[in-house]
PDB file of N, CA and C in Angstrom:
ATOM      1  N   UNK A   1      -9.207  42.152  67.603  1.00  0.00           N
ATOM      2  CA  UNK A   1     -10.116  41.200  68.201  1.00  0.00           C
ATOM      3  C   UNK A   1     -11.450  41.254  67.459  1.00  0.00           C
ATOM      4  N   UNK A   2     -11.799  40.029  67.338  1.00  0.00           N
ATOM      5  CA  UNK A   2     -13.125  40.058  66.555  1.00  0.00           C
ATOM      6  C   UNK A   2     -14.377  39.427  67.841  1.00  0.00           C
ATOM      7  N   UNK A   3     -15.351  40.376  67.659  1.00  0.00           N
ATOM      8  CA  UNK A   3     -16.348  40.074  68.901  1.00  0.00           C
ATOM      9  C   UNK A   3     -17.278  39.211  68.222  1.00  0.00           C
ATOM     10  N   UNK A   4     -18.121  37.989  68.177  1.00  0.00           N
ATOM     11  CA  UNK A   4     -18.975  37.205  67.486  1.00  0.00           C
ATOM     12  C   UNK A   4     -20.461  36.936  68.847  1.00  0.00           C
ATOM     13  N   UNK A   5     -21.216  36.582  68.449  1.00  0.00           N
ATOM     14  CA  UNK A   5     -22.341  36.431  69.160  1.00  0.00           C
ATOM     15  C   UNK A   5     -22.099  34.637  69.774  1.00  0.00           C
ATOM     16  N   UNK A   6     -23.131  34.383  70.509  1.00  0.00           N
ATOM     17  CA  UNK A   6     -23.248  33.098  70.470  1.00  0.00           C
ATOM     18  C   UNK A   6     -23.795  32.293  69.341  1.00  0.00           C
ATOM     19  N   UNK A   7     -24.365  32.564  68.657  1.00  0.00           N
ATOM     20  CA  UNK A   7     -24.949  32.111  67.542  1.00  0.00           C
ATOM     21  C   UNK A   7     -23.404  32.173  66.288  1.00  0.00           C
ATOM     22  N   UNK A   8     -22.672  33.103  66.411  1.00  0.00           N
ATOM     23  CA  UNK A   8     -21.661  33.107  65.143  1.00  0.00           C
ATOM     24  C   UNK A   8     -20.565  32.439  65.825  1.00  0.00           C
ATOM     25  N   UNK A   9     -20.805  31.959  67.079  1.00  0.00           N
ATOM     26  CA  UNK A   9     -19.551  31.456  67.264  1.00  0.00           C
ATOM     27  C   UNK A   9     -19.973  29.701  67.109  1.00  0.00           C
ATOM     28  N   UNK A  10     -21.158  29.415  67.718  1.00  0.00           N
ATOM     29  CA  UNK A  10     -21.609  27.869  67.436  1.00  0.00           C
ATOM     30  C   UNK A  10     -21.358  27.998  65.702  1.00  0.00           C
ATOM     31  N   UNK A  11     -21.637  28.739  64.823  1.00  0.00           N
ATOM     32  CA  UNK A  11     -21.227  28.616  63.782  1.00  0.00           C
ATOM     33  C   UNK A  11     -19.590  27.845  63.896  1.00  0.00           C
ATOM     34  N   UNK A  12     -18.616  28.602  64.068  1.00  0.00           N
ATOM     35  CA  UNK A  12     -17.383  28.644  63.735  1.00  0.00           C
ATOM     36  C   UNK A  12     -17.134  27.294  64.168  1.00  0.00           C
ATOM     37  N   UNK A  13     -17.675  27.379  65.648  1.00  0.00           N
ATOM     38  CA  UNK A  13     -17.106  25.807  66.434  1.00  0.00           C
ATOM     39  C   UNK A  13     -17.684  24.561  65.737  1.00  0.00           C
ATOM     40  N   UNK A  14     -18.773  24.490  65.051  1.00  0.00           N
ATOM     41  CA  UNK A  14     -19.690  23.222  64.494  1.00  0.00           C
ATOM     42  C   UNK A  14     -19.098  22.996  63.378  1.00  0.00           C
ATOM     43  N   UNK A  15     -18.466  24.054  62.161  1.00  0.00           N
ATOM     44  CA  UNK A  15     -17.842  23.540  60.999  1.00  0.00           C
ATOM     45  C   UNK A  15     -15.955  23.305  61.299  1.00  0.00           C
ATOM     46  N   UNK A  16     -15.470  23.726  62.673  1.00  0.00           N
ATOM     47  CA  UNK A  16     -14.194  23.487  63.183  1.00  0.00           C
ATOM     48  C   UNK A  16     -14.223  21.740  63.863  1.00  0.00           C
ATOM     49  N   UNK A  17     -15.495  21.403  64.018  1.00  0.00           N
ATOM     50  CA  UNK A  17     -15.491  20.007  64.878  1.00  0.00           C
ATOM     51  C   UNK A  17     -15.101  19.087  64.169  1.00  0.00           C
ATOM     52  N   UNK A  18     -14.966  19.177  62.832  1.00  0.00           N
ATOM     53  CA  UNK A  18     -15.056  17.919  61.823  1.00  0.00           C
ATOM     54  C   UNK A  18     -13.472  18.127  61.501  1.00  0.00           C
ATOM     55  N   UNK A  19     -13.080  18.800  62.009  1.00  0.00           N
ATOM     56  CA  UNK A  19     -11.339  18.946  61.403  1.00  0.00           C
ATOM     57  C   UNK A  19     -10.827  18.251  63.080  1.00  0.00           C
ATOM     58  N   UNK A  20      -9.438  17.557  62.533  1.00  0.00           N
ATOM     59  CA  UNK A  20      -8.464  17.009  63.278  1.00  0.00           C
ATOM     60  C   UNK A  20      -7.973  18.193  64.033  1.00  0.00           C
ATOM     61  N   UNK A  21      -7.816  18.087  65.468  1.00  0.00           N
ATOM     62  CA  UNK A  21      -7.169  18.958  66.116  1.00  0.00           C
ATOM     63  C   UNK A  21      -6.272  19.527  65.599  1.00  0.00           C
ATOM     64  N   UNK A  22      -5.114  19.189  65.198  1.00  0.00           N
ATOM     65  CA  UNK A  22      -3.741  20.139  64.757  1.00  0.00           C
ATOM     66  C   UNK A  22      -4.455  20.860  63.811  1.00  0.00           C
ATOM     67  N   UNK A  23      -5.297  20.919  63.225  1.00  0.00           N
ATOM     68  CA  UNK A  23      -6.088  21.983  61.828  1.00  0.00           C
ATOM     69  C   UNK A  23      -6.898  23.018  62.770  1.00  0.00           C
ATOM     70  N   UNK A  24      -7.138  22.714  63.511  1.00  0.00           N
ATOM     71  CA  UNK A  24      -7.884  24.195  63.961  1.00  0.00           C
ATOM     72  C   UNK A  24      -7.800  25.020  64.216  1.00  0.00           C
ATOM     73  N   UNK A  25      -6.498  25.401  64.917  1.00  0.00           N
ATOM     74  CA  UNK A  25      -5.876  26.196  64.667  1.00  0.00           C
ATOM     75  C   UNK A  25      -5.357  27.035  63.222  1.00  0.00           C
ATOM     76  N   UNK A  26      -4.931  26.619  62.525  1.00  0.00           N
ATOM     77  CA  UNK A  26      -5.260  26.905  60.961  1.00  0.00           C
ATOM     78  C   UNK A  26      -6.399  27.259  60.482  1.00  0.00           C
ATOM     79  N   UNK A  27      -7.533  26.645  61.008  1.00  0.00           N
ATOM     80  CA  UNK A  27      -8.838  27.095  60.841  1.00  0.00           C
ATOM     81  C   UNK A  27      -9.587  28.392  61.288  1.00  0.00           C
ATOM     82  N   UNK A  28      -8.785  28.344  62.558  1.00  0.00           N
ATOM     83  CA  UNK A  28      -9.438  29.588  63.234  1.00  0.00           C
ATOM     84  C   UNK A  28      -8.943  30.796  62.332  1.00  0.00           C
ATOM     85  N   UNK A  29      -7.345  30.768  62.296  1.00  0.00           N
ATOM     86  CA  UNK A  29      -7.027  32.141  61.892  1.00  0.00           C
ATOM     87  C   UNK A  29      -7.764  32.035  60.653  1.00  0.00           C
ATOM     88  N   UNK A  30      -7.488  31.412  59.619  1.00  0.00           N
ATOM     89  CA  UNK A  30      -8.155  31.575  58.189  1.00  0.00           C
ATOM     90  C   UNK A  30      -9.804  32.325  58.361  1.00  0.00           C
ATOM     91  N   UNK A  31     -10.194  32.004  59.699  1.00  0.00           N
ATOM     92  CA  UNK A  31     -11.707  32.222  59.539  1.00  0.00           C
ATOM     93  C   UNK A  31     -11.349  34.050  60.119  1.00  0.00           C
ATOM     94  N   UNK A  32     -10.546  34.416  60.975  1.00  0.00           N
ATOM     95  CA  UNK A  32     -10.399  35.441  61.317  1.00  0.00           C
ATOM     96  C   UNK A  32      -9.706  36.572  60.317  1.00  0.00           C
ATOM     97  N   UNK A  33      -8.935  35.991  59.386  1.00  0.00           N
ATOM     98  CA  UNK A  33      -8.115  36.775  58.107  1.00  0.00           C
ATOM     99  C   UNK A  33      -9.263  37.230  57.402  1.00  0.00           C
ATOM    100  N   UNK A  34     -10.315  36.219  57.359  1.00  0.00           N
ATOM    101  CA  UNK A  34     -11.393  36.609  56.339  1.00  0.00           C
ATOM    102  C   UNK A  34     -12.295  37.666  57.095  1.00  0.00           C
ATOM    103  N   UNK A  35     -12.842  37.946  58.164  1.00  0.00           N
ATOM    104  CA  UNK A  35     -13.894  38.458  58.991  1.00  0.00           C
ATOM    105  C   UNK A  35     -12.999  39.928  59.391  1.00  0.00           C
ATOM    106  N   UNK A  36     -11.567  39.956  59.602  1.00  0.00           N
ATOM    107  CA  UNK A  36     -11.270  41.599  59.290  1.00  0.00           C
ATOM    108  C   UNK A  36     -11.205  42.298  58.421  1.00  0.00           C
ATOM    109  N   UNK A  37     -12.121  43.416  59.118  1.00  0.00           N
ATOM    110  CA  UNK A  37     -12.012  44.672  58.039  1.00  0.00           C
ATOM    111  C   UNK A  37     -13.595  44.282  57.521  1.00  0.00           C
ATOM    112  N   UNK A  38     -14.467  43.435  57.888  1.00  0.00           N
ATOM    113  CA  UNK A  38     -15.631  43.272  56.874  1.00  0.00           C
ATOM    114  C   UNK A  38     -17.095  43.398  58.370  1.00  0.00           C
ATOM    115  N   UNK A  39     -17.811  43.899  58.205  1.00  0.00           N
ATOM    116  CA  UNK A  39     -18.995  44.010  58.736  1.00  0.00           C
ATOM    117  C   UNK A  39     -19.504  42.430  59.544  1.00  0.00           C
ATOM    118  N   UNK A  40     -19.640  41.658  60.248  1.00  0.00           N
ATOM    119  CA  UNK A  40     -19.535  41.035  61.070  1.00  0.00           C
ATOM    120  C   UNK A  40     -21.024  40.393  61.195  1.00  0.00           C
ATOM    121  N   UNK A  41     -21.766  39.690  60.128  1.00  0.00           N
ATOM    122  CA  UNK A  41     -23.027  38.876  60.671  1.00  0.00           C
ATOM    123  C   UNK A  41     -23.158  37.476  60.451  1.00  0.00           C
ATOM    124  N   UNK A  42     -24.059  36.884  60.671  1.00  0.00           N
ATOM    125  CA  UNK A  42     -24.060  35.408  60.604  1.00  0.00           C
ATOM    126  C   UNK A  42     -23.755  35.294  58.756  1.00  0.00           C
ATOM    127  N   UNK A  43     -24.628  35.514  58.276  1.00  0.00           N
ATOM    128  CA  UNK A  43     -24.429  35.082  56.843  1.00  0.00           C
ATOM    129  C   UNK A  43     -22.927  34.880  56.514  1.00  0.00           C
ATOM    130  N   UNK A  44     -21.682  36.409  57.140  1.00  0.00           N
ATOM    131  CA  UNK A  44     -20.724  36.590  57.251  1.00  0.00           C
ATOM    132  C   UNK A  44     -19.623  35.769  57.228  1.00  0.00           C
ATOM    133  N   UNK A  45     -20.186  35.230  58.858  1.00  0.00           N
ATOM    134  CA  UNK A  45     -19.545  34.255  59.593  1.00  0.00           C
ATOM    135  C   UNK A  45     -19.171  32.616  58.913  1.00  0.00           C
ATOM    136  N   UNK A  46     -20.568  32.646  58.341  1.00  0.00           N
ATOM    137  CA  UNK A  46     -20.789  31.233  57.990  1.00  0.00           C
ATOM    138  C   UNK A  46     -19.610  31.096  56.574  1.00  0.00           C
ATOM    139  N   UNK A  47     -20.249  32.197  55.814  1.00  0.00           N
ATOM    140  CA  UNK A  47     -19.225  32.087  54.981  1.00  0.00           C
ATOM    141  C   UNK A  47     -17.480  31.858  55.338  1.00  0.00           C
ATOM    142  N   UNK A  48     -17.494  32.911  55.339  1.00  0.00           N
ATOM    143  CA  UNK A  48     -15.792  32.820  55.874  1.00  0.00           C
ATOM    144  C   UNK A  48     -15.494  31.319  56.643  1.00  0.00           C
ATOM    145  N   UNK A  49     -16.242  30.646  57.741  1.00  0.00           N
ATOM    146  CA  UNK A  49     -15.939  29.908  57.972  1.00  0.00           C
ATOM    147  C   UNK A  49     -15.778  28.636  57.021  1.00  0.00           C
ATOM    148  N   UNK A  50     -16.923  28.765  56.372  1.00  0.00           N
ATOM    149  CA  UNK A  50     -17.094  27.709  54.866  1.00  0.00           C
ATOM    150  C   UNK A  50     -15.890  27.518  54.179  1.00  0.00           C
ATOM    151  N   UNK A  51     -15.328  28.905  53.985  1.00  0.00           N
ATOM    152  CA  UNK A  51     -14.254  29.361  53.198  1.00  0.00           C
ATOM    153  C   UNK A  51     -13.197  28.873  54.067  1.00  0.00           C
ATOM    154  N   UNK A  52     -13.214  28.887  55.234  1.00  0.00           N
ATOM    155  CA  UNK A  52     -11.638  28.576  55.784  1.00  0.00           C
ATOM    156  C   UNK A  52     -11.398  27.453  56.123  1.00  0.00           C
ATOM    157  N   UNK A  53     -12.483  26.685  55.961  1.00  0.00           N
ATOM    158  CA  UNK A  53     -12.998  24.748  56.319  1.00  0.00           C
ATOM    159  C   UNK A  53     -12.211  24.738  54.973  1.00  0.00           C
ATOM    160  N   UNK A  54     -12.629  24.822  53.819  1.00  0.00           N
ATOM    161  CA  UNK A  54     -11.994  24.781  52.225  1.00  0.00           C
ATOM    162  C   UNK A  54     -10.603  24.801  52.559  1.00  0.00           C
ATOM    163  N   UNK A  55     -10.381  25.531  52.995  1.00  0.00           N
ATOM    164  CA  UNK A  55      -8.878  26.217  52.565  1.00  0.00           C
ATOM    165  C   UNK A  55      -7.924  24.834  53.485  1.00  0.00           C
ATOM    166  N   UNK A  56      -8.301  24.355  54.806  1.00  0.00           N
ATOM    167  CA  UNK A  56      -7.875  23.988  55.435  1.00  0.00           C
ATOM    168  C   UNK A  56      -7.459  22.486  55.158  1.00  0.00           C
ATOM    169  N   UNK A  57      -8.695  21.847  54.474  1.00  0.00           N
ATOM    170  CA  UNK A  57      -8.781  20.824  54.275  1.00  0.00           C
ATOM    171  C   UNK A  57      -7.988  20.731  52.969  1.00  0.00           C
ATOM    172  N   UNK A  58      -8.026  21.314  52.169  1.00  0.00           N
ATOM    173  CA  UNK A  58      -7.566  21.635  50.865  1.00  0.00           C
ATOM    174  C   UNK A  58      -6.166  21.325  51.005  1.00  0.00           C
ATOM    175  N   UNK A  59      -5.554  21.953  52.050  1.00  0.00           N
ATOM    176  CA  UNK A  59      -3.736  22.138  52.504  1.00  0.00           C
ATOM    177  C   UNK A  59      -3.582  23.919  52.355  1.00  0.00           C
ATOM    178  N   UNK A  60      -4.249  24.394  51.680  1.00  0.00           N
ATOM    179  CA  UNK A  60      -3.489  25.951  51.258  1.00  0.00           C
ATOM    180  C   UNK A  60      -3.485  27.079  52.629  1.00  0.00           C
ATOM    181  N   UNK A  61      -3.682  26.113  53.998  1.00  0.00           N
ATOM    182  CA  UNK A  61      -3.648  26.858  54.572  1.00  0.00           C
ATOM    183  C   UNK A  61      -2.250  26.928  55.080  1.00  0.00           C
ATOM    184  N   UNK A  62      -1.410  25.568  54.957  1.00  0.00           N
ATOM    185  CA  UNK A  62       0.205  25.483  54.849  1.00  0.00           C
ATOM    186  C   UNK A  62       0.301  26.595  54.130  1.00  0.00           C
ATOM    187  N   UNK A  63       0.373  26.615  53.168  1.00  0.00           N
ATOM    188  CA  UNK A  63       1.211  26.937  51.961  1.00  0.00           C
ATOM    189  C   UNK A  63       0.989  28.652  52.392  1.00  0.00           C
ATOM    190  N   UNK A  64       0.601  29.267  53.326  1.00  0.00           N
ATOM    191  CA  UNK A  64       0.206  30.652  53.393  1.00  0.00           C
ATOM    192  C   UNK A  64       1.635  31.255  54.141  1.00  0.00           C
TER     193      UNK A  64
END
């Protein structure tokens, strides 16, 4: 389980809003694959989420 603040989670949810429902799910985990095992702050967050918006939209989150 990954614990996030309110602030890292309006992160996650604001760059998840712009994706089509059936992707967010895809989105979420991608954002959670990236955030284990790594120290847990906004800068963090944002990234990984950045990174898993990419991945999602991209398709390579199928292909995993």
């Amino acid at each position: 389980m990954i614990a996030l603040s309110d602030q890292q989670l309006e992160i996650v949810m604001s760059l998840a809003q712009p994706l089509p429902r059936w992707q967010r799910d895809q989105f979420l985990q991608a954002v959670a694959r990236r955030l284990a095992g790594v120290e847990v702050g906004d800068g963090t967050v944002h990234a990984a989420a950045v990174a898993a918006q990419r991945e999602v939209v991209n398709g390579s989150a199928s292909r995993r």
